[in-house]
Each structure stands twice: as C-alpha cells, then as structure tokens.
PDB file of N, CA and C in Angstrom:
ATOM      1  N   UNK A   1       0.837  -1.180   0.000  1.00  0.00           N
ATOM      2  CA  UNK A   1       0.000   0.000   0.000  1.00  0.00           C
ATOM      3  C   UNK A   1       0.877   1.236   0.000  1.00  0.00           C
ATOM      4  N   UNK A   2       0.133   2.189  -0.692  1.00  0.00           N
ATOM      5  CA  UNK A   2       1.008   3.525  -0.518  1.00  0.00           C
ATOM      6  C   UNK A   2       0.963   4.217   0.486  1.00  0.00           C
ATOM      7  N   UNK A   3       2.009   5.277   0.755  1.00  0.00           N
ATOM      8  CA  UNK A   3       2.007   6.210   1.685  1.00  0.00           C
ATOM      9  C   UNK A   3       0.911   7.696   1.619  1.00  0.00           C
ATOM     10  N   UNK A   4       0.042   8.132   2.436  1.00  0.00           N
ATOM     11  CA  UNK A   4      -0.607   9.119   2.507  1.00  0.00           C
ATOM     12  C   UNK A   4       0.491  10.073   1.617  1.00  0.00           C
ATOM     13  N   UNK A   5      -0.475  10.923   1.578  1.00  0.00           N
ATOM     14  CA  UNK A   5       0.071  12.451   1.196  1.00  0.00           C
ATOM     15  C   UNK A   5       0.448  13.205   1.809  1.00  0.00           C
ATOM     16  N   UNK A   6      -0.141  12.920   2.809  1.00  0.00           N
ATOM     17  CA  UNK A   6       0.159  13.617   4.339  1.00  0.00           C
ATOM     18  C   UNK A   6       0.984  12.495   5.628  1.00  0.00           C
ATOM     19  N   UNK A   7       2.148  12.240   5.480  1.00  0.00           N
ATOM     20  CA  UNK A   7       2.938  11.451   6.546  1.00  0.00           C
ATOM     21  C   UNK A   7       2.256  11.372   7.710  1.00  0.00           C
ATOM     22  N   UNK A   8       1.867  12.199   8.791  1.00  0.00           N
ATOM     23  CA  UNK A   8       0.716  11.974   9.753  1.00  0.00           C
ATOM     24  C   UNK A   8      -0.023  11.356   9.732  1.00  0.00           C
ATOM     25  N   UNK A   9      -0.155  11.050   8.585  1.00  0.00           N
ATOM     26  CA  UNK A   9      -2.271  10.474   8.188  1.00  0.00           C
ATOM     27  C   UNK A   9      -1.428   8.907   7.376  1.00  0.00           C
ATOM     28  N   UNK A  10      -0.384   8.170   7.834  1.00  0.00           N
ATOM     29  CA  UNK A  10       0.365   7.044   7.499  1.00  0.00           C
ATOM     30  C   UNK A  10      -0.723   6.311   8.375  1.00  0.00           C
ATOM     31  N   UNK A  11      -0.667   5.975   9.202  1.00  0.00           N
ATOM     32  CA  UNK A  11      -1.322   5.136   9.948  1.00  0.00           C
ATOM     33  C   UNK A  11      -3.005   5.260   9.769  1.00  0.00           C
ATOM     34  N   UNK A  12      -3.273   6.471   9.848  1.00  0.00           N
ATOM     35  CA  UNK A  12      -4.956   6.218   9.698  1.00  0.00           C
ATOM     36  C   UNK A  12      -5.241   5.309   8.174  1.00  0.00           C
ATOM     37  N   UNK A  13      -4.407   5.961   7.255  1.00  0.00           N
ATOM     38  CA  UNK A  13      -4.480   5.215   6.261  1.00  0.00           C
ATOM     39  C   UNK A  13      -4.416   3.855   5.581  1.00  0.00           C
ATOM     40  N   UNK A  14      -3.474   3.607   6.034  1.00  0.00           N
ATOM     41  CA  UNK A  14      -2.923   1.925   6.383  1.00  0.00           C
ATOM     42  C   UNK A  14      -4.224   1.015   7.255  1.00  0.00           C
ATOM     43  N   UNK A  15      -4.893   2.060   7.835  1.00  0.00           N
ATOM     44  CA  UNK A  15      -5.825   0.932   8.233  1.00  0.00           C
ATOM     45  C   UNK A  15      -7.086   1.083   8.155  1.00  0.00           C
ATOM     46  N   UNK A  16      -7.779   1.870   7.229  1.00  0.00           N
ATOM     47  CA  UNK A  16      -8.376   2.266   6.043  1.00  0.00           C
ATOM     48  C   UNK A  16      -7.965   0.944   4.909  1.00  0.00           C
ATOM     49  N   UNK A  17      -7.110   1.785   4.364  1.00  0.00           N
ATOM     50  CA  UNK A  17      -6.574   0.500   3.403  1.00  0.00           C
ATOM     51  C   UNK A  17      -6.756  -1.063   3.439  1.00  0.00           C
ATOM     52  N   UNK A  18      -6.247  -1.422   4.314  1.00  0.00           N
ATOM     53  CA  UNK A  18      -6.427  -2.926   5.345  1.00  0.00           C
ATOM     54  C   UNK A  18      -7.874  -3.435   5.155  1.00  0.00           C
ATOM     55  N   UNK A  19      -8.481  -2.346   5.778  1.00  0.00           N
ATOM     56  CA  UNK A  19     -10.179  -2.882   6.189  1.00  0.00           C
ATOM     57  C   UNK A  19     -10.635  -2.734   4.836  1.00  0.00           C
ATOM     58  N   UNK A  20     -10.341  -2.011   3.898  1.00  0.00           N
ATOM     59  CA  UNK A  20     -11.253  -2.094   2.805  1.00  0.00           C
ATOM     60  C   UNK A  20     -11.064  -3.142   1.950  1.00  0.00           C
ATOM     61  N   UNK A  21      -9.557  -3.243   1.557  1.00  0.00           N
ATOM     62  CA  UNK A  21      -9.180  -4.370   1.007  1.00  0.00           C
ATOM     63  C   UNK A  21     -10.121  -5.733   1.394  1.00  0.00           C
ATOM     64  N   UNK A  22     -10.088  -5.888   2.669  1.00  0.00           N
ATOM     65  CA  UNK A  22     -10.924  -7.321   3.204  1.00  0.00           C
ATOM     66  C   UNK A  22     -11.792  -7.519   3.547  1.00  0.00           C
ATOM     67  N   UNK A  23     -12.280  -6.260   3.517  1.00  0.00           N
ATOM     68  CA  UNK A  23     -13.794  -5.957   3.079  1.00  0.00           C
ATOM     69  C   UNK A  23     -14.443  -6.404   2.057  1.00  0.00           C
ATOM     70  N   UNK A  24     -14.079  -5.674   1.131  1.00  0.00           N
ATOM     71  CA  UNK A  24     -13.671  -6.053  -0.414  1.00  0.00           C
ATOM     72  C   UNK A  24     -14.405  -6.782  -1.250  1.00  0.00           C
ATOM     73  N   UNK A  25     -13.231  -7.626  -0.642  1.00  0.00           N
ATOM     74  CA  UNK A  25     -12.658  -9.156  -1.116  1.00  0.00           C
ATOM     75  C   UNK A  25     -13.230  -9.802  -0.401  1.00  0.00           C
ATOM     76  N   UNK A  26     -13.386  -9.823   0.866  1.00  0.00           N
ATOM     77  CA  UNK A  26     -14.543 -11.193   1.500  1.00  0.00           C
ATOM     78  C   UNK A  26     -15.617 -10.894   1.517  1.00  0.00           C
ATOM     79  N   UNK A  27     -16.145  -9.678   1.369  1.00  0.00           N
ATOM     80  CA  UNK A  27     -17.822  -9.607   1.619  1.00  0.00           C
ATOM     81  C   UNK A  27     -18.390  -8.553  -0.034  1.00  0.00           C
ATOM     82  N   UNK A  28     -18.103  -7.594  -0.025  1.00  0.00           N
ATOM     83  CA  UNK A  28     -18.621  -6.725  -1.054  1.00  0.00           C
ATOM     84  C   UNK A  28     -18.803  -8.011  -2.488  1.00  0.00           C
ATOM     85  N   UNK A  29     -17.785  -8.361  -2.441  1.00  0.00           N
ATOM     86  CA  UNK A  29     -17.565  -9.246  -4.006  1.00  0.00           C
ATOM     87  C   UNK A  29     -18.010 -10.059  -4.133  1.00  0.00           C
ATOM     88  N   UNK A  30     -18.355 -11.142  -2.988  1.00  0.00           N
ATOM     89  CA  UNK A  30     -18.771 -12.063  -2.657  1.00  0.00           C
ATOM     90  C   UNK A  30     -20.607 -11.787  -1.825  1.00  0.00           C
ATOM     91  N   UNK A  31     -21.279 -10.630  -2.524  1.00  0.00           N
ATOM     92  CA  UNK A  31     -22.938 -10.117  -2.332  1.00  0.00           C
ATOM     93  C   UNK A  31     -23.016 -10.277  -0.815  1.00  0.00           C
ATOM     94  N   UNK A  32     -22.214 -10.102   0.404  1.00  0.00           N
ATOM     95  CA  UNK A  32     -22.348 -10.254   1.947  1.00  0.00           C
ATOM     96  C   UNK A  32     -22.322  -8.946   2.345  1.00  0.00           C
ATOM     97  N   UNK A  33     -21.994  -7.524   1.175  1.00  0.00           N
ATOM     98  CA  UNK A  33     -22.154  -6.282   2.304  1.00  0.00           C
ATOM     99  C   UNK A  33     -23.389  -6.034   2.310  1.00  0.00           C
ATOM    100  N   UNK A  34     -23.810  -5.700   3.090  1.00  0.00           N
ATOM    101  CA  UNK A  34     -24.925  -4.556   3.465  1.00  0.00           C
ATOM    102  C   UNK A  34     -24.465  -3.142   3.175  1.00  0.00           C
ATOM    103  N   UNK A  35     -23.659  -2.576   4.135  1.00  0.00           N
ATOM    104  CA  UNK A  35     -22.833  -1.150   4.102  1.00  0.00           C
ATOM    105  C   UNK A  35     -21.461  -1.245   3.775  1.00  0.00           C
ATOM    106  N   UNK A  36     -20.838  -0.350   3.575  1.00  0.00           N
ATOM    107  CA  UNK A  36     -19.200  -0.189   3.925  1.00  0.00           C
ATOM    108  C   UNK A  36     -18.732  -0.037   5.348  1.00  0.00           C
ATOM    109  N   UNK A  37     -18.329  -1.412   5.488  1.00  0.00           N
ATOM    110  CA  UNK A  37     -17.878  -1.149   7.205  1.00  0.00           C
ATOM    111  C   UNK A  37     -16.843  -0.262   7.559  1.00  0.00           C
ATOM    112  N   UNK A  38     -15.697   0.150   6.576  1.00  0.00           N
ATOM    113  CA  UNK A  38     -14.571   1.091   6.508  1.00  0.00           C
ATOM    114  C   UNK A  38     -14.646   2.471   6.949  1.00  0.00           C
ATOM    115  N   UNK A  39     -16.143   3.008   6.279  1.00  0.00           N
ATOM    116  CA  UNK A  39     -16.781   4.089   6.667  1.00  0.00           C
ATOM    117  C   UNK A  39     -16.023   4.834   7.925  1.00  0.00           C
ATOM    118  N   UNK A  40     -15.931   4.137   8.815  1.00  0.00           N
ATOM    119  CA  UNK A  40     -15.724   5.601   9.705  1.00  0.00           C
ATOM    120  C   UNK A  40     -13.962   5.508   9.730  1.00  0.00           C
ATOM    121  N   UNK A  41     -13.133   4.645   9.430  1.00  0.00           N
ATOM    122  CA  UNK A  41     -11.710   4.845   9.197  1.00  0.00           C
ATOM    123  C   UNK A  41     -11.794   5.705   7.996  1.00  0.00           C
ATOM    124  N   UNK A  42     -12.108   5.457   7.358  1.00  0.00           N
ATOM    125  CA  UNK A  42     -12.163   6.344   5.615  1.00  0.00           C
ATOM    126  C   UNK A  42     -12.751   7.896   6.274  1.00  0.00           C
ATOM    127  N   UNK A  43     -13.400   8.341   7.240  1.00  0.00           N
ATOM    128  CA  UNK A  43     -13.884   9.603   7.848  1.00  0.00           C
ATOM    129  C   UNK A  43     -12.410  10.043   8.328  1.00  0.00           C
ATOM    130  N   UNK A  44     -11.856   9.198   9.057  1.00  0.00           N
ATOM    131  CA  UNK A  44     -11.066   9.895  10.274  1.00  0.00           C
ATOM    132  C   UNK A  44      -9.696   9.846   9.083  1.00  0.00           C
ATOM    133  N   UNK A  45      -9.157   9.185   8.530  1.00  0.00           N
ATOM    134  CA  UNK A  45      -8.484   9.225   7.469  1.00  0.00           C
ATOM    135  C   UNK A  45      -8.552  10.114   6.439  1.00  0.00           C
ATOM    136  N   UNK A  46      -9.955  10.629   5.976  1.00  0.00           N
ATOM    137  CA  UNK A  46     -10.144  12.211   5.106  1.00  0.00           C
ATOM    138  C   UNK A  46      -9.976  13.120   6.229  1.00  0.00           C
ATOM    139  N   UNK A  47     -10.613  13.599   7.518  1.00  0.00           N
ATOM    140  CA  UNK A  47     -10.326  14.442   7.961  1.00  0.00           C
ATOM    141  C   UNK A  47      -8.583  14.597   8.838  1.00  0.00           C
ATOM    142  N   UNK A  48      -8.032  13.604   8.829  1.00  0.00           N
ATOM    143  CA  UNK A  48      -6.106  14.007   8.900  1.00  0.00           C
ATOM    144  C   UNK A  48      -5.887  14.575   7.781  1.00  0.00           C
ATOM    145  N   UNK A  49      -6.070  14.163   6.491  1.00  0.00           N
ATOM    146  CA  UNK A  49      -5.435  14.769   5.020  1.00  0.00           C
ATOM    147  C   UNK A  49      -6.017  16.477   4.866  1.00  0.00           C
ATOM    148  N   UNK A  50      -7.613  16.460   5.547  1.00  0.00           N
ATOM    149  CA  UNK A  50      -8.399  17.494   5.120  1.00  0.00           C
ATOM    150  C   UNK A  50      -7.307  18.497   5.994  1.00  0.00           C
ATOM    151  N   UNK A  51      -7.103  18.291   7.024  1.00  0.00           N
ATOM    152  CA  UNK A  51      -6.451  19.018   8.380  1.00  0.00           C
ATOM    153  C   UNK A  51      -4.815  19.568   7.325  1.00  0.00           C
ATOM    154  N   UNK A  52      -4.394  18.594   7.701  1.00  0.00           N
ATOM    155  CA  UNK A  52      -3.008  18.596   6.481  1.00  0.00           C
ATOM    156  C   UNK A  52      -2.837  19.445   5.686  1.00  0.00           C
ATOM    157  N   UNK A  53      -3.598  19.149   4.405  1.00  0.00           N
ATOM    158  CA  UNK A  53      -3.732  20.162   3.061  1.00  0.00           C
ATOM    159  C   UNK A  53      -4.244  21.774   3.399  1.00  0.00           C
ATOM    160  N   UNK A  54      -5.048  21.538   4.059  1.00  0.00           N
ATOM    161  CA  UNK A  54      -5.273  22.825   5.141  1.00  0.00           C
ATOM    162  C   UNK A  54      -4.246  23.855   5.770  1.00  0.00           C
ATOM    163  N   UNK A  55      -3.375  23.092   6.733  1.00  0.00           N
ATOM    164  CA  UNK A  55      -2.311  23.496   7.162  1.00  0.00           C
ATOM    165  C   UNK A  55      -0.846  24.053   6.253  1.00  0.00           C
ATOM    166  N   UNK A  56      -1.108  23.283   5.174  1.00  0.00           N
ATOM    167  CA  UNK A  56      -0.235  23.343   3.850  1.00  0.00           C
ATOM    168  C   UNK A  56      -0.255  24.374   3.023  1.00  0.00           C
ATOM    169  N   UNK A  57      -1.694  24.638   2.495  1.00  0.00           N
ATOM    170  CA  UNK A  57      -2.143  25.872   1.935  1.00  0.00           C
ATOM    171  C   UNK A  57      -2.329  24.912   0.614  1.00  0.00           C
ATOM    172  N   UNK A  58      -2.755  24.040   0.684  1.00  0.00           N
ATOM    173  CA  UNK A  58      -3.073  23.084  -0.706  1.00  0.00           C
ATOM    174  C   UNK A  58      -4.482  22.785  -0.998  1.00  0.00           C
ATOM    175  N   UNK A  59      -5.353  23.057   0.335  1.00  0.00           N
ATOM    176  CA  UNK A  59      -7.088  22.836   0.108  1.00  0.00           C
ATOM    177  C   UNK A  59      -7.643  23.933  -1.013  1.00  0.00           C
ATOM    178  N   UNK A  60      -6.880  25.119  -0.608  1.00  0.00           N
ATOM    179  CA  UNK A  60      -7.749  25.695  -2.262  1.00  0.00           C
ATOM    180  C   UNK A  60      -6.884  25.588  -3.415  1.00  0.00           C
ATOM    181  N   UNK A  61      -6.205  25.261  -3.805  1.00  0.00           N
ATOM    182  CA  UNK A  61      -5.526  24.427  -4.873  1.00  0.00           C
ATOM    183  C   UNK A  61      -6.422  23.183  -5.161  1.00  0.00           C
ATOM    184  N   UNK A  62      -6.540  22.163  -4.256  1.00  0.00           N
ATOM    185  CA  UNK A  62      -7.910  21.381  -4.668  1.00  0.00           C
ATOM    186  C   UNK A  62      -9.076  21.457  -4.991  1.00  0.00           C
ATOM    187  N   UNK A  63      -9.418  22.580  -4.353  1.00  0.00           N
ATOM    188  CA  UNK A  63     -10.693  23.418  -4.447  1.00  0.00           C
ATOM    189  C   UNK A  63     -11.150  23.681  -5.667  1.00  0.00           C
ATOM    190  N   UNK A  64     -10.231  24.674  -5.926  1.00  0.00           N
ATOM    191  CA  UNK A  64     -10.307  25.337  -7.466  1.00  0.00           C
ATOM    192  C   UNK A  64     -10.046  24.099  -8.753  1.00  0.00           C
ATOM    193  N   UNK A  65      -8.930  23.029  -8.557  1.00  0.00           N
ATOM    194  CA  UNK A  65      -8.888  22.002  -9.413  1.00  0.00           C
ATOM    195  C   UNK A  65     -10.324  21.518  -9.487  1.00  0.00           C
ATOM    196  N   UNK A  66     -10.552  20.731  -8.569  1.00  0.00           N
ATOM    197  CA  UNK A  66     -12.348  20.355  -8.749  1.00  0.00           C
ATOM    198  C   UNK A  66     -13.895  21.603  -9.189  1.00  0.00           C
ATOM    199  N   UNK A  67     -13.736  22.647  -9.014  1.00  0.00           N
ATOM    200  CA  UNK A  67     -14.240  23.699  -9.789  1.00  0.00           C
ATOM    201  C   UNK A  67     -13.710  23.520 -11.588  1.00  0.00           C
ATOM    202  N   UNK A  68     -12.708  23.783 -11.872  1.00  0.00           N
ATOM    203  CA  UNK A  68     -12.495  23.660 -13.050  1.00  0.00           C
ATOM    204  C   UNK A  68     -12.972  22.037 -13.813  1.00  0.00           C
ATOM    205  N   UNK A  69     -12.824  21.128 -13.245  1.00  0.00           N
ATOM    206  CA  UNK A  69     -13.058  20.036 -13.730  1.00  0.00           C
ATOM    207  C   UNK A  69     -14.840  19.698 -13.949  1.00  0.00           C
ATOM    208  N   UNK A  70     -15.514  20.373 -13.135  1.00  0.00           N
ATOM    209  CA  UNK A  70     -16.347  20.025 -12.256  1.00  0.00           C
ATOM    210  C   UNK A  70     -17.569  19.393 -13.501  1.00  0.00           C
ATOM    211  N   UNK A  71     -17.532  20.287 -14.772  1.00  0.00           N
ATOM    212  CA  UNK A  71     -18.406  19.283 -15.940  1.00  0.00           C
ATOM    213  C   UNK A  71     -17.818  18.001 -16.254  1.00  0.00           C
ATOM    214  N   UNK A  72     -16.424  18.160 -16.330  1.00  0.00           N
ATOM    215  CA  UNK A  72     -15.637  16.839 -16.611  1.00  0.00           C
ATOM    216  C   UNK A  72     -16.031  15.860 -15.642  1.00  0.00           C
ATOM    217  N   UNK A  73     -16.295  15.775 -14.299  1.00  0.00           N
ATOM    218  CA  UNK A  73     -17.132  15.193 -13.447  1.00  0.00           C
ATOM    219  C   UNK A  73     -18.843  14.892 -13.313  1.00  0.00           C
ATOM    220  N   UNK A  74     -19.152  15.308 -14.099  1.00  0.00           N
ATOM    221  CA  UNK A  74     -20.758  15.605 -14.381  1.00  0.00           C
ATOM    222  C   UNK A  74     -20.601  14.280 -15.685  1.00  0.00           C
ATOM    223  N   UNK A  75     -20.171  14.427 -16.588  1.00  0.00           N
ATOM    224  CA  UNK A  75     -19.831  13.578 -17.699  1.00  0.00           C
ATOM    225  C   UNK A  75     -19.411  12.197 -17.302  1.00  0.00           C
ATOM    226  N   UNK A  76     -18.703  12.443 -16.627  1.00  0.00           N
ATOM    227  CA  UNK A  76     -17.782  10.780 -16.487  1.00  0.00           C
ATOM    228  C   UNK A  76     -18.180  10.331 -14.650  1.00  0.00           C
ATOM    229  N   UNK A  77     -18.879  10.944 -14.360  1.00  0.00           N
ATOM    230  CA  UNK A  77     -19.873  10.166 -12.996  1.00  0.00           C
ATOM    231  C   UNK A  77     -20.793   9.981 -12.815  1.00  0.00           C
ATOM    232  N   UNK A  78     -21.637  10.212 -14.269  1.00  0.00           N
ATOM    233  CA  UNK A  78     -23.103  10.074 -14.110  1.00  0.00           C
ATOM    234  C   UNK A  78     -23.371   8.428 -14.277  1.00  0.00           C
ATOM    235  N   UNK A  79     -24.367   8.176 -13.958  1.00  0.00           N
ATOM    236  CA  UNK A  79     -24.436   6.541 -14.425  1.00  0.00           C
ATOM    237  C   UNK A  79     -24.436   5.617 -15.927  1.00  0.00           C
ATOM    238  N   UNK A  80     -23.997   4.565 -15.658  1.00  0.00           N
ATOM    239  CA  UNK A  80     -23.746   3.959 -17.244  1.00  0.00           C
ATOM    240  C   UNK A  80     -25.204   4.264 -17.856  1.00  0.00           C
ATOM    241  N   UNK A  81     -25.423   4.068 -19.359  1.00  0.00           N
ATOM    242  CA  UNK A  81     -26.710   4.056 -19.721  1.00  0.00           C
ATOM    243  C   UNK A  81     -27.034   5.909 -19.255  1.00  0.00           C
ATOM    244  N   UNK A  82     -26.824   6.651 -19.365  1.00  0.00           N
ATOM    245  CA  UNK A  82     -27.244   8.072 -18.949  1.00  0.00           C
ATOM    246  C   UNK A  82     -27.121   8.831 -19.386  1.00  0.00           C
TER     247      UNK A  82
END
C-alpha cells in the first residue's frame, strides 16, 4: 500500500486500506455487504489529510482544481446508460 500524502495520516491510512481491502474481497464481491464497514476509518483518514492540506495551503488548490473540472465530473460520474 502507498504512503498518505500527508505522513501523519500514514497510519490512519494503512488501516483504512487494510479494512477495505478485506472488506472487499470477503464480503462486497462475494454479495455479503450490506454497508461499507470502513466508513468511519475512511472519515477519520479524510479528515487528517483534510487538516493537512489545510495546514499546507493546498485545500484551495484542490478546491479550485475540482471547480475547473467540475463538468468533466458531471460527464464521467453520471451513471452507465445516462
């Protein structure tokens, strides 16, 4: 697995990563999820990076990237057949 973007947020990530992977793979793929059990590591894992990029001065650099894209996202996330 890779390293965060944010070195701090190594560990939340890694186990994020972990749980989803075997998540995944034993239940999602195999028709046993109900929900995403990862959910709240994947929370606490966006909000270290959110904190991070923040602290960095890189959140409106993302900001504005996803503004500019934002039809290019309208296009290629709408559903198949759409």
């Amino acid at each position: 697995m890779s390293a965060s973007l944010a070195p701090e947020c190594n560990v939340l990530k890694e186990r994020y990563d972990s749980c989803f992977l075997k998540w995944y793979s034993e239940k999602y793929l195999r028709g046993n999820a109900t929900q995403d059990e990862c959910a709240p590591l994947f929370n606490a894992y966006k909000a270290c990076l959110s904190k991070a990029l923040k602290e960095r001065g890189i959140d409106q650099m993302v900001d504005e990237a996803r503004m500019d894209n934002k039809d290019n996202d309208a296009q290629y996330m709408k559903p198949a057949g759409g």
